[in-house]
Each structure stands twice: as C-alpha cells, then as structure tokens.
Protein backbone atom coordinates (compact mmCIF):
# COMPACT_ATOMS: atom_id res chain seq x y z
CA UNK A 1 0.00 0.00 0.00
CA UNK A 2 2.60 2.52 1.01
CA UNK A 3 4.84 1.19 -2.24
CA UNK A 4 1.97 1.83 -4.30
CA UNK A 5 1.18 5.43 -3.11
CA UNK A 6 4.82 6.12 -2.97
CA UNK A 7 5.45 5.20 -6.57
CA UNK A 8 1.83 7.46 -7.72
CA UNK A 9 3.45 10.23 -5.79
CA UNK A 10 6.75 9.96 -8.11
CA UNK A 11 5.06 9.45 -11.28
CA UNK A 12 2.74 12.64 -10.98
CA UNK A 13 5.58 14.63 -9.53
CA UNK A 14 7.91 13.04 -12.78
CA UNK A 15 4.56 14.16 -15.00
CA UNK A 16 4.89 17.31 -13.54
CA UNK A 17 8.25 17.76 -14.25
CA UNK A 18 8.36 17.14 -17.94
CA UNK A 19 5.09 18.80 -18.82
CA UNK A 20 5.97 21.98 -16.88
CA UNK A 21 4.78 24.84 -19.17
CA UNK A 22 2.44 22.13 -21.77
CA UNK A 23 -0.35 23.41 -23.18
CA UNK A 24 -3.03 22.15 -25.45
CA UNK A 25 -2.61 25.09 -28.33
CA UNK A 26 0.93 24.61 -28.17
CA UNK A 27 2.11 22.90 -31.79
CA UNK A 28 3.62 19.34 -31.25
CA UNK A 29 7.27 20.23 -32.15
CA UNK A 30 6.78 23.29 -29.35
CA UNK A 31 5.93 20.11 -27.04
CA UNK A 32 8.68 18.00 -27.74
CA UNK A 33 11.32 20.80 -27.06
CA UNK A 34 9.90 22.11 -23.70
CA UNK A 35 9.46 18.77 -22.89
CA UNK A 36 13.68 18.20 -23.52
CA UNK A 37 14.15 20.77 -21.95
CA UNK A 38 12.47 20.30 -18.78
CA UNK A 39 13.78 16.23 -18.80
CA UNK A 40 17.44 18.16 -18.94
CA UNK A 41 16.98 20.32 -16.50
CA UNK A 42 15.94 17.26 -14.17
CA UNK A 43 18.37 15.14 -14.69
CA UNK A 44 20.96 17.72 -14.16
CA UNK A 45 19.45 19.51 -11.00
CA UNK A 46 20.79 16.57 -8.50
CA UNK A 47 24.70 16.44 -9.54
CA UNK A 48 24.51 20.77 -9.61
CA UNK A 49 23.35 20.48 -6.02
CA UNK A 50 25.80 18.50 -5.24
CA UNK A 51 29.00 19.91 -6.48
CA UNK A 52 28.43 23.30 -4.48
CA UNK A 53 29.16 21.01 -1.30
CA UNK A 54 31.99 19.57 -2.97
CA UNK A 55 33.97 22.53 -4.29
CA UNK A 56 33.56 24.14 -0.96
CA UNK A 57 34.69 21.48 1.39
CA UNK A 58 38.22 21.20 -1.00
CA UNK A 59 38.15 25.40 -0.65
CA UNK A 60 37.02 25.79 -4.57
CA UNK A 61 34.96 28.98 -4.02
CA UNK A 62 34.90 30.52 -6.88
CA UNK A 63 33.66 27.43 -8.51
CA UNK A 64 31.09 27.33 -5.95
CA UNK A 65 29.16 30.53 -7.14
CA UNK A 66 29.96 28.98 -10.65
CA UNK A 67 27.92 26.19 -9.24
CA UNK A 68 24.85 28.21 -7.91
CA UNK A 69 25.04 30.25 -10.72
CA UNK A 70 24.37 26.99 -13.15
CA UNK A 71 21.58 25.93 -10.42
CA UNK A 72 19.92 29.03 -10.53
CA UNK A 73 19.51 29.03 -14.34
CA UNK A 74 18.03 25.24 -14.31
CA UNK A 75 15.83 26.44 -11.47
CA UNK A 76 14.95 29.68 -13.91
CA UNK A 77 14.07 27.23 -17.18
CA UNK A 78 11.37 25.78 -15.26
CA UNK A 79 9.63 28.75 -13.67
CA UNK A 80 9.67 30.76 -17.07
CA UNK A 81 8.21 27.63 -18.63
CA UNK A 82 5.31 27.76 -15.73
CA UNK A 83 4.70 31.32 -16.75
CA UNK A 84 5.04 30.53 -20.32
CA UNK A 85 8.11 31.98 -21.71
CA UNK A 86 9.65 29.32 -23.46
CA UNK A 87 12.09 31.78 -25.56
CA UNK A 88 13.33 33.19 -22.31
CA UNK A 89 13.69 29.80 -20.96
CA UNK A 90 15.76 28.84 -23.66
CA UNK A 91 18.01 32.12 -24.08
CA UNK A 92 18.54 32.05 -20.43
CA UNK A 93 19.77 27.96 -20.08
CA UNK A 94 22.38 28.25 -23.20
CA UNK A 95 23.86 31.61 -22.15
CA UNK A 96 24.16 30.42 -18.63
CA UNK A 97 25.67 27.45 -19.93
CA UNK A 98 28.16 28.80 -22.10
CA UNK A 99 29.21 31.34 -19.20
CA UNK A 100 29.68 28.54 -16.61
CA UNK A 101 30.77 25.99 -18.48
CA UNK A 102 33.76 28.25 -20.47
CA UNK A 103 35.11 29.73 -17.19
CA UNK A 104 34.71 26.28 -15.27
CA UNK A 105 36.79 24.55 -18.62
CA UNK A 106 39.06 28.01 -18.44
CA UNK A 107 39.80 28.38 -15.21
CA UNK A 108 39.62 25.01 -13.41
CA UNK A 109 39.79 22.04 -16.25
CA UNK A 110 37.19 19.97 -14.17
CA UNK A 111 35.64 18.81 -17.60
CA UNK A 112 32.77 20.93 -17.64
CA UNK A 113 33.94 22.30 -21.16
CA UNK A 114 32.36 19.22 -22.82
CA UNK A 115 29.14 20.13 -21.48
CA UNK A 116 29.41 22.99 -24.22
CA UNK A 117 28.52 20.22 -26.94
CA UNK A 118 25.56 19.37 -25.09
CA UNK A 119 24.82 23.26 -25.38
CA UNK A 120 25.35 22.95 -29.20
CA UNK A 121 23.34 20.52 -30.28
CA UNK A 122 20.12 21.99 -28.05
CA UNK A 123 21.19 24.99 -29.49
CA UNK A 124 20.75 23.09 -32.85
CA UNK A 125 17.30 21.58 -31.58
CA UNK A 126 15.73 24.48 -29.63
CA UNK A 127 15.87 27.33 -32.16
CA UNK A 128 14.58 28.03 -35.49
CA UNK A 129 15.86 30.77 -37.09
CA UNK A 130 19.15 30.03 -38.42
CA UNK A 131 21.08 33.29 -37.46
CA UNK A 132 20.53 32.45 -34.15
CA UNK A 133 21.70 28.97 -34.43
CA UNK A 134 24.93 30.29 -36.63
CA UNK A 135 25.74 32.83 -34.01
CA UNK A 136 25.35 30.87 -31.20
CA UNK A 137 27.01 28.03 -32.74
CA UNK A 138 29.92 30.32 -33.48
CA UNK A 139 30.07 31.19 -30.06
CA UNK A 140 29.93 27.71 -28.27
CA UNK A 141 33.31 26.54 -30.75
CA UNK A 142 35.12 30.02 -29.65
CA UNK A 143 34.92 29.29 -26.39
CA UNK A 144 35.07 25.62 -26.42
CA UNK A 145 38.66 25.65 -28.14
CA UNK A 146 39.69 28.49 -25.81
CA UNK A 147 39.08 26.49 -23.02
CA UNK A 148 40.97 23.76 -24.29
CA UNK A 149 43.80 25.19 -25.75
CA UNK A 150 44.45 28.10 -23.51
CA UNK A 151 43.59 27.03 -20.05
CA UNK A 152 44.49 29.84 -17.48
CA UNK A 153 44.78 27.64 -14.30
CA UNK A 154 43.44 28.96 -10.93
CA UNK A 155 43.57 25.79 -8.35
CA UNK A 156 46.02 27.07 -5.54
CA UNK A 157 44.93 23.78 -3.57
CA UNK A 158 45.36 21.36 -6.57
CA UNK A 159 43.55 20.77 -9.99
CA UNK A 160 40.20 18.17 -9.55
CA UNK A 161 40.54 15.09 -9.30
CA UNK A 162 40.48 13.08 -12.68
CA UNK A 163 37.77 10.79 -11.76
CA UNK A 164 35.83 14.14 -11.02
CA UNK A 165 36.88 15.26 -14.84
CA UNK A 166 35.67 11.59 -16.13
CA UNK A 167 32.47 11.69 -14.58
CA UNK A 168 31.64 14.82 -16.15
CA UNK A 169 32.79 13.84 -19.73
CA UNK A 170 30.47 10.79 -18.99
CA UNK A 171 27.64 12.64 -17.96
CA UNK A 172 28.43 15.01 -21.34
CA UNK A 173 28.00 12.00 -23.47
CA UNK A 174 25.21 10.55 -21.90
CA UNK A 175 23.23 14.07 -22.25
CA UNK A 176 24.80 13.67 -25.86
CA UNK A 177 22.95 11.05 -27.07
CA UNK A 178 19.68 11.59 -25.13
CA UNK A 179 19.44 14.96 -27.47
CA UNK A 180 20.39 12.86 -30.59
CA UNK A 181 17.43 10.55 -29.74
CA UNK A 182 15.36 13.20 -29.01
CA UNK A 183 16.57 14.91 -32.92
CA UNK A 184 15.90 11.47 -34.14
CA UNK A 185 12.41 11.35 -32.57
CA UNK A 186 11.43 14.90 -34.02
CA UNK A 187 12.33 13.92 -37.47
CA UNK A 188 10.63 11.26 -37.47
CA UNK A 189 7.49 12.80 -35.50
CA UNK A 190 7.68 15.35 -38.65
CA UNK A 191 7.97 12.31 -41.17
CA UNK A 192 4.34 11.10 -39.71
CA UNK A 193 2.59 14.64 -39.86
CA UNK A 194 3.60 14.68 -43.33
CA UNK A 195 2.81 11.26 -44.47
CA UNK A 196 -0.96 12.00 -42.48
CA UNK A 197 -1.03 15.34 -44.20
CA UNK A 198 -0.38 13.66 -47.61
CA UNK A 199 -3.30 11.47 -47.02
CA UNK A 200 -5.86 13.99 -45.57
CA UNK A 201 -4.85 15.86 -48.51
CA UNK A 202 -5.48 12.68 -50.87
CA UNK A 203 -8.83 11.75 -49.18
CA UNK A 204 -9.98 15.43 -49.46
CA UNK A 205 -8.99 15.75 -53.15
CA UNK A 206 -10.75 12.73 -53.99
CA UNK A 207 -14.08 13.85 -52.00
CA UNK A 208 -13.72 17.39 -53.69
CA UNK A 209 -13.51 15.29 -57.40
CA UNK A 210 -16.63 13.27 -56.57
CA UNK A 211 -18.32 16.09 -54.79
CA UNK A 212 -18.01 18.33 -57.76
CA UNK A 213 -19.39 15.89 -60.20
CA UNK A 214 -22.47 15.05 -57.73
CA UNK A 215 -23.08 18.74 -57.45
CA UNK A 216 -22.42 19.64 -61.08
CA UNK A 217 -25.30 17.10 -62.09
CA UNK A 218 -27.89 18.15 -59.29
CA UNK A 219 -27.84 21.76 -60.15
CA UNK A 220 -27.98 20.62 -63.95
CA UNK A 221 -30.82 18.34 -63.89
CA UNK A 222 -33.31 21.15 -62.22
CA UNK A 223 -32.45 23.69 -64.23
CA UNK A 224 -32.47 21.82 -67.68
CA UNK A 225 -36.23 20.96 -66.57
CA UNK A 226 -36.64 24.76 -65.65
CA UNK A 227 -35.91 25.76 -69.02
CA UNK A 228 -37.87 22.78 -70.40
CA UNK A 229 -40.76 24.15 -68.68
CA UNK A 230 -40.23 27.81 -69.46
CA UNK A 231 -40.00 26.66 -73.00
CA UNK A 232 -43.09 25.19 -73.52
CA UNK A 233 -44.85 27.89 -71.57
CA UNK A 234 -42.90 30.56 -74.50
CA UNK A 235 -44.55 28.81 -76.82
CA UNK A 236 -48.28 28.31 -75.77
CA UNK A 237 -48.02 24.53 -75.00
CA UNK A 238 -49.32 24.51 -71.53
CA UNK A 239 -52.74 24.69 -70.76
CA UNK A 240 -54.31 26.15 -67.33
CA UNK A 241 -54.28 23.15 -65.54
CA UNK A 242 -50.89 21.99 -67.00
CA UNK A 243 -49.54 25.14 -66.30
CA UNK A 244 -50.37 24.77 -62.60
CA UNK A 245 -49.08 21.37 -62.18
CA UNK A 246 -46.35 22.71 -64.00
CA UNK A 247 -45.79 25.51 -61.36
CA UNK A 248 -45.38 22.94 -58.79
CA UNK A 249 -42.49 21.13 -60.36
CA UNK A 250 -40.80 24.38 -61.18
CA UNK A 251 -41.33 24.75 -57.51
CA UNK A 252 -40.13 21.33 -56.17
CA UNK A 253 -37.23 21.67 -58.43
CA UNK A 254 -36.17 25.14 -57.15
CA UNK A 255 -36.55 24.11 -53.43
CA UNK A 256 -34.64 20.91 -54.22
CA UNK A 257 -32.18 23.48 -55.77
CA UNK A 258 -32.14 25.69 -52.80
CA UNK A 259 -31.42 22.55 -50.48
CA UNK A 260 -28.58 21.15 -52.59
CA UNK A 261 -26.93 24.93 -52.31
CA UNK A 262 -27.34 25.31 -48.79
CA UNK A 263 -26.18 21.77 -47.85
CA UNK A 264 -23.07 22.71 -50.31
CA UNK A 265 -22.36 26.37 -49.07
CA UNK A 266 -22.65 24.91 -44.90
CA UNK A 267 -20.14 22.07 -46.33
CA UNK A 268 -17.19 24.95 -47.54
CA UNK A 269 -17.87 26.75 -44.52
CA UNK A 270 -17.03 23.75 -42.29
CA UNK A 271 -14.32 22.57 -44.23
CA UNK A 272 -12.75 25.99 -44.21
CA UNK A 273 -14.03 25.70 -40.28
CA UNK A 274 -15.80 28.83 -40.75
CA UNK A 275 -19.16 27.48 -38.81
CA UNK A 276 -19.27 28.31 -35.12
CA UNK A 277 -21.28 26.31 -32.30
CA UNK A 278 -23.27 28.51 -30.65
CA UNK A 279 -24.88 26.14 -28.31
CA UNK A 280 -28.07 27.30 -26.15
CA UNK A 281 -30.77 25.73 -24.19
CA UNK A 282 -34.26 25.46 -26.17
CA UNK A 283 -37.00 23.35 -26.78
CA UNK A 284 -36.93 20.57 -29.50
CA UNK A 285 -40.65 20.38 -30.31
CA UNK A 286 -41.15 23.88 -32.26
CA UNK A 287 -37.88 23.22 -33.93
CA UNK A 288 -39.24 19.77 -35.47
CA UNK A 289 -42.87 21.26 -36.24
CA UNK A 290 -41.08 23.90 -37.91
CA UNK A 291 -39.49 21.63 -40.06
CA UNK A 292 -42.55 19.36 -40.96
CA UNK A 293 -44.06 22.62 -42.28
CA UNK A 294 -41.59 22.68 -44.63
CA UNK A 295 -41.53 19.70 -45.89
CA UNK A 296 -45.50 19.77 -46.08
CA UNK A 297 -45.97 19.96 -49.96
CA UNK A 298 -44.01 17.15 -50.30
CA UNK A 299 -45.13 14.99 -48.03
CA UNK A 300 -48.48 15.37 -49.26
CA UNK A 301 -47.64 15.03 -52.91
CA UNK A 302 -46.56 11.33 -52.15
CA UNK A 303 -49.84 11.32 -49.54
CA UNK A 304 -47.30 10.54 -46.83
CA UNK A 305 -48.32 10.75 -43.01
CA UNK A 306 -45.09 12.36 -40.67
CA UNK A 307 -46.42 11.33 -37.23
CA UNK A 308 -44.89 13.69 -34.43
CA UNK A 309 -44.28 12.07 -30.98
CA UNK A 310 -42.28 14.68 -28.81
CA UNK A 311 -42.76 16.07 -25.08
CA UNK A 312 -43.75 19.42 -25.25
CA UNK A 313 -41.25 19.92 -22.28
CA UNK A 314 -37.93 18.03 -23.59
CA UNK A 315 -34.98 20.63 -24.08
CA UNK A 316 -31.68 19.99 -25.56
CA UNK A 317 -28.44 22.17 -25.59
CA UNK A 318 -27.13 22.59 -28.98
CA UNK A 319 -26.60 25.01 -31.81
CA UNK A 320 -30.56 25.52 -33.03
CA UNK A 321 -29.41 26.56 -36.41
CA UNK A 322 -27.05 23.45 -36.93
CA UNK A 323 -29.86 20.81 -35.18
CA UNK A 324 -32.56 22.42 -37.51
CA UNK A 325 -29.76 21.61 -40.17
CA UNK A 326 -29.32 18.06 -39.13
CA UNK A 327 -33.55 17.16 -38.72
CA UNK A 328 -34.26 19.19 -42.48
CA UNK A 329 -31.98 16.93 -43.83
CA UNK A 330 -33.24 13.87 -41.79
CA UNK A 331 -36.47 13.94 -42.99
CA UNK A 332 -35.80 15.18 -46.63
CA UNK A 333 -34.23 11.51 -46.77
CA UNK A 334 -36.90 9.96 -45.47
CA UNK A 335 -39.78 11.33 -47.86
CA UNK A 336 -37.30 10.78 -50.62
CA UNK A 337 -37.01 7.04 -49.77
CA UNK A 338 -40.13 6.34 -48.64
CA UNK A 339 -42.88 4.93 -50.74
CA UNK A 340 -46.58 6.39 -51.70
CA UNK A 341 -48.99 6.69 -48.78
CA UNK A 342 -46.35 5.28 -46.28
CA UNK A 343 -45.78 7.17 -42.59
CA UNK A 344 -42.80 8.44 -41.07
CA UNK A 345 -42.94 8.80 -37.02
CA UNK A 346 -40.68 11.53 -35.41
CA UNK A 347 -40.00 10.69 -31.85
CA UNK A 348 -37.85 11.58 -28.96
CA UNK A 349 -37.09 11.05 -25.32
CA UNK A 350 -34.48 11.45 -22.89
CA UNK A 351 -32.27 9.36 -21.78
CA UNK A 352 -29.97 10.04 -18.96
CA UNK A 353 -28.40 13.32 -19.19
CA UNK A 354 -29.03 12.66 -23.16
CA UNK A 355 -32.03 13.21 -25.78
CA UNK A 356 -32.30 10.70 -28.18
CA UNK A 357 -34.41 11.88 -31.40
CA UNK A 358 -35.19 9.23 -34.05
CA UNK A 359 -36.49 9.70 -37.47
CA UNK A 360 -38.07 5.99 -39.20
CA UNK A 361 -39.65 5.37 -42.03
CA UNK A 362 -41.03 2.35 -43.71
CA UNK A 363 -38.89 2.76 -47.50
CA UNK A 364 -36.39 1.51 -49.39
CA UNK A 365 -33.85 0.91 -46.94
CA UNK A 366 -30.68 0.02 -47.66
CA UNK A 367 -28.41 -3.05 -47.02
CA UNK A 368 -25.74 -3.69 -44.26
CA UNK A 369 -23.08 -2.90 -46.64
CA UNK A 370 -24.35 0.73 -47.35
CA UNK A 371 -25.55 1.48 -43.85
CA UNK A 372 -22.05 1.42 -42.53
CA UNK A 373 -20.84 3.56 -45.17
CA UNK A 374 -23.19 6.24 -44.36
CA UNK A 375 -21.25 8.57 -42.52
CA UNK A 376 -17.73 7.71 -43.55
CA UNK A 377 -17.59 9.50 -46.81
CA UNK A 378 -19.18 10.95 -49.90
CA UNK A 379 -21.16 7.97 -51.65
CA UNK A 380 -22.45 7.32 -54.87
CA UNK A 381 -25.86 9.28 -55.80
CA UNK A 382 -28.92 6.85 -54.69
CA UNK A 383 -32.18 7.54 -55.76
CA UNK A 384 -35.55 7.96 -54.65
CA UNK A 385 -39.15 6.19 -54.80
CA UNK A 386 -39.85 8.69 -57.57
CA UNK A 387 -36.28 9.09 -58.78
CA UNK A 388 -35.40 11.97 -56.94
CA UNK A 389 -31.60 12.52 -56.69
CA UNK A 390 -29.55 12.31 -53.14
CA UNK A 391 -25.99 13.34 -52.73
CA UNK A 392 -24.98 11.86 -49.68
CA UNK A 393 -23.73 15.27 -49.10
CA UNK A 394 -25.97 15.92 -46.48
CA UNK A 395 -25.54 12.79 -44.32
CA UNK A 396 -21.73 13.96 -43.73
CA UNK A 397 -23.00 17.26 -42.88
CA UNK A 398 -25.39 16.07 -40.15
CA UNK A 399 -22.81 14.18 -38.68
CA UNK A 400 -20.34 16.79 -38.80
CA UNK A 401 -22.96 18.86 -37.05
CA UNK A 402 -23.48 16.21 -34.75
CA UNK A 403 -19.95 15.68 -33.18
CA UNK A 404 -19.66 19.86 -33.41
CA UNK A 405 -22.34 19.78 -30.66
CA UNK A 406 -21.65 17.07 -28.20
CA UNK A 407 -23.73 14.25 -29.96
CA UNK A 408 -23.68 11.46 -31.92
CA UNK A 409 -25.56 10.37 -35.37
CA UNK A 410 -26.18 6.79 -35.94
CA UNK A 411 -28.54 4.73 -38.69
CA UNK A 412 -30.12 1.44 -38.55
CA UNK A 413 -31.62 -0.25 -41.83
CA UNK A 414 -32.97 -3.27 -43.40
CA UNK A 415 -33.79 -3.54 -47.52
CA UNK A 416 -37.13 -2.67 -48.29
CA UNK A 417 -38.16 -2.30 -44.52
CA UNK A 418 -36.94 1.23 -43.61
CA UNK A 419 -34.62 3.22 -41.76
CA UNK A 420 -34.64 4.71 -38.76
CA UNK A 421 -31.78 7.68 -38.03
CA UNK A 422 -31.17 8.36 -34.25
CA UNK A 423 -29.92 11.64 -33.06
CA UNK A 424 -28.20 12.13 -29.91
CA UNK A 425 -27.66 15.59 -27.90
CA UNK A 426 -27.03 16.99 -24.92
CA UNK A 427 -30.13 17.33 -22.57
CA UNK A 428 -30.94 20.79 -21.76
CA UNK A 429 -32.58 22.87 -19.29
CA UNK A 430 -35.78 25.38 -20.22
C-alpha cells in the first residue's frame, strides 16, 4: 500500500516535471522541445546540487558561485516555462551554460567544457531561425577551443581530481545522445505529420472530385427541366391546368435546388471551419414542427403521413441553427425514400443526461453494406421512390454537425423495410 502510493506520488511529480509549461494550443514540435528541456533540467538539478558542497569542502569557491550560478539558471528554465516563456527559458539555459561551463573549462579544467557540446546541439534543436543557431554556434566553438587550448589555471589547492573530470565527460555524453534521440524522434514525428497530411490531402482531393461531379449534375438536372418548362410555356403549350401542375415542379425543383446549395455552401464553410457552435438551451418540439411545415408539400404530394411524438417539455443544448440543419436533412431523406402513402414517425425522449431523437420510415432501406458507409464519406448518388436525386452530401453534414455539438448520429436499416436515423444531444434545461 505505502509502495503503491509512494510510486503514484513519483510518477505525478515526474509528469509534472516534464510537462511543466504544456499546453493544449501549443504545436507538437513546441511540445517536444519544452518537454527536452524540462527532462534536462531534471536530470541535471541533482549532480549541480551537489558539487556546491563539494567545491567548498576542498576550498574551490569561486567554482562554488559557478555552481549556484548553473543551479539558478536550471531552477529559472522551469519557472519561465510555468509562466510561459519558453524563448526566455531557452536564451537564459544556453547563455548560462556557455558562461559557466567556459570559465569552469578556463579556469579550473574539471571537464565541464564538454558540457558545451551538449549546449550545441540543443542549441541546434531548440531554435529556429538560423542566425541564431549560426551565431550561437559560433560562439559555443570560440569558447570551447579556448578552453581547451588556452587554459588559465586557478587551483592554488590542486587541480580536480580526474575521476571528477571523467564523470563529467560521462555525464556530457550521456546528455549527448539523449538529445540525438530526441533529434531522431522529431524527425521522425515530422515524417508522420507529413505522411498523415499527404493522405488527408489525398482523401480530401478525392471527396472534392466526386463532390463536384455530384453537385455539377444536381444543379444541372433542375435547371435543364426549368428551361424545359419555361419553353413550352414561351410557346403556348401549356394549358391552365398543366400550367399549374407545372408551377409545382418548377417549384419542387427550385426548393430541391435551394437545399442542394445550402447543404453545399454549410459544407465549404465547415471545411474551411468557418461554422461556429453557438450552443443554447431550447425546446426541441417547435424546432421539429417547424421543419414538418416545410416539408409539407411534399409529403403530401406522395400522400405521406409524418407522425410527431415529442414532449412538449424536452430541451436539448445545442446550436438551433445546426440541429434544424441536421432534422431538415433527416427527414428530406426519409420522404425521398419512402414509398406512396407510407408514414414516417418523429419521436424523442431522454435518456440520462441525453435526448435521443429518431427519425423511421417504412422505404427503401438500404443493405448492411451501405448502412455502414453512411457517414464515412461521400457515396455514390442513390435515388428515390420517384427518382429523386440524393448526394450523400448531407448525411456527412449532419454528422459533422453532430460531433460539433456534443452528440452522436447513428442509422439502422434493413432492404425494403426502412430506416430509422437516431440523433443524440445533450439534454438541456428550459
């Protein structure tokens, strides 16, 4: 028991440690260096605490305040990463270290000078810009072949010991190659992002191909009728009550039209994550009578029933623009796939801290195959009891709607049976 709350207390203090100064908006290479950084300074903090004890009991002062001078700046890189400063963190570590370590190599030969390689290649792995690197590369050689070729000894009492100078070089090479893994692991943390990047880009090129052929025939096909129909009206071959059946389909068409636009301009928006959540409390019931308004005319031009089962109470907390988004294109897909003089029942209840909404119908349906290929991508076109056109466009923006606001979008369906789409959000209070 005590082993196991010792060893909790050493790994959060450990987690502390290394993510000192982490945040989430940070990028990942930002993360990997602070994180370096902070290991570093850890590992080095014990043998600087000791050697102050040390060089004063064998009457090195001066090398003391060396000492607490190098302790100070490890302390320093961890508070400025606390407050954030990770530029001043950095800055402040490698100029301390070049100070301390030159004059140490300079003045004392205790084989602190090879420490300065450890300074170059974080130099090397910290910074950026490559002035900075050049400069303070520049800087680190100066000194490091000044304090080996032109040691000015200043031990009255003795140089170190060499087992003191060995230990140091060892500790120099182990730091060494914990920086070289760390390069190695940035490289190939950058070889990943770009290999992901290359196949977001891939997947999104090959949705934009397919999108812009679905789109390019769905604004076609309604306006090719259009000027069918304005045609024949030109030229005196519509009577009155052709003409007024005619002025429905000009009016289906156009509010198909509108849909296939608005589903299309919401998509570019969200890809170029230009659509904000503004989530609110409200009631669910208006927003879904609302909606079967809408879709009245065509509902009852295929004489089907859209049965409404919903508390007048139930609230949820979501965007209302995006939800009214999600159920216009819910039930657009059902009265497209359902058949003449079938029913489609609205219902929802809560669950939990949850509301569960479900649209069903009693249409086409679809297999097993094409139900789980729903949401994951832009499918083929599939068609309607009276041919009407779908894009699949919509489904992917419900369910991008869907995770935007807490919830979840999920469709069950058997061949010639039905479907039934379940929405899932966030209960609210009104």
């Amino acid at each position: 028991m005590m082993y196991s709350r010792i060893s909790q207390f050493v790994l959060h203090f450990w987690t502390g440690i290394i993510n000192m100064g982490i945040e989430p908006e940070l990028p990942l290479i930002e993360c990997r260096r602070v994180r370096l950084l902070n290991v570093l300074v850890f590992i080095a903090i014990p043998p600087v605490m000791i050697y102050p004890f040390i060089n004063w009991m064998q009457g090195r002062y001066f090398l003391v305040g060396l000492n607490i001078v190098n302790l100070a700046s490890l302390l320093l890189v961890l508070l400025l990463h606390k407050k954030r400063k990770y530029m001043a963190a950095r800055y402040t570590r490698i100029g301390c270290s070049i100070f301390v370590y030159t004059v140490s190599g300079l003045c004392f030969h205790t084989g602190a000078e090879y420490f300065l390689l450890n300074t170059l290649i974080l130099t090397i792995i910290v910074f950026d810009n490559k002035w900075v690197i050049a400069g303070i590369s520049l800087l680190i050689i100066t000194a490091a072949a000044l304090a080996l070729t032109h040691p000015v000894p200043m031990y009255p009492i003795g140089p170190v010991r060499a087992g003191r100078i060995g230990s140091n070089i060892v500790l120099s090479l182990l730091f060494t190659v914990l920086a070289l893994y760390f390069f190695k692991s940035i490289q190939q943390d950058y070889q990943q992002e770009i290999e992901k990047q290359k196949q977001a880009l891939f997947l999104m090129n090959q949705d934009k191909e397919k999108l812009f052929s679905i789109i390019a025939h769905d604004i076609r096909s309604p306006l090719a009728s259009l000027e069918a129909l304005m045609s024949q009206f030109q030229d005196g071959f519509l009577s009155g009550p052709e003409l007024n059946e005619a002025s429905v389909v000009i009016r289906n068409r156009v509010s198909g039209l509108n849909r296939t636009m608005d589903n299309l301009l919401r998509w570019s928006m969200l890809g170029m994550r230009g659509i904000k959540t503004h989530a609110q409390h409200f009631l669910i019931l208006p927003v879904l009578e609302e909606v079967i308004q809408l879709f009245n005319t065509v509902a009852g031009q295929k004489h089907i029933q859209m049965e409404l089962q919903v508390p007048d109470e139930l609230a949820v907390y979501a965007d209302q623009d995006q939800v009214a988004v999600i159920l216009r294109n819910l039930v657009s897909n059902a009265l497209k796939f359902s058949y003449e003089g079938g029913n489609i029942v609205i219902t929802a209840a809560q669950k939990d801290d949850q509301v569960l909404l479900r649209i069903a119908d009693r249409g086409m349906g679809m297999d097993e195959q094409r139900t789980s290929a729903l949401f994951a991508g832009l499918q083929q076109p599939g068609y309607g009891t009276y041919g009407e056109r779908g894009t699949g466009l919509g489904l992917l923006l419900c369910k991008e709607f869907a995770l935007l606001n807490k919830g979840t979008i999920e469709a069950e369906s058997r061949e010639g049976r039905g479907t039934v789409f379940t929405l899932t959000l966030q209960k609210g209070d009104y």
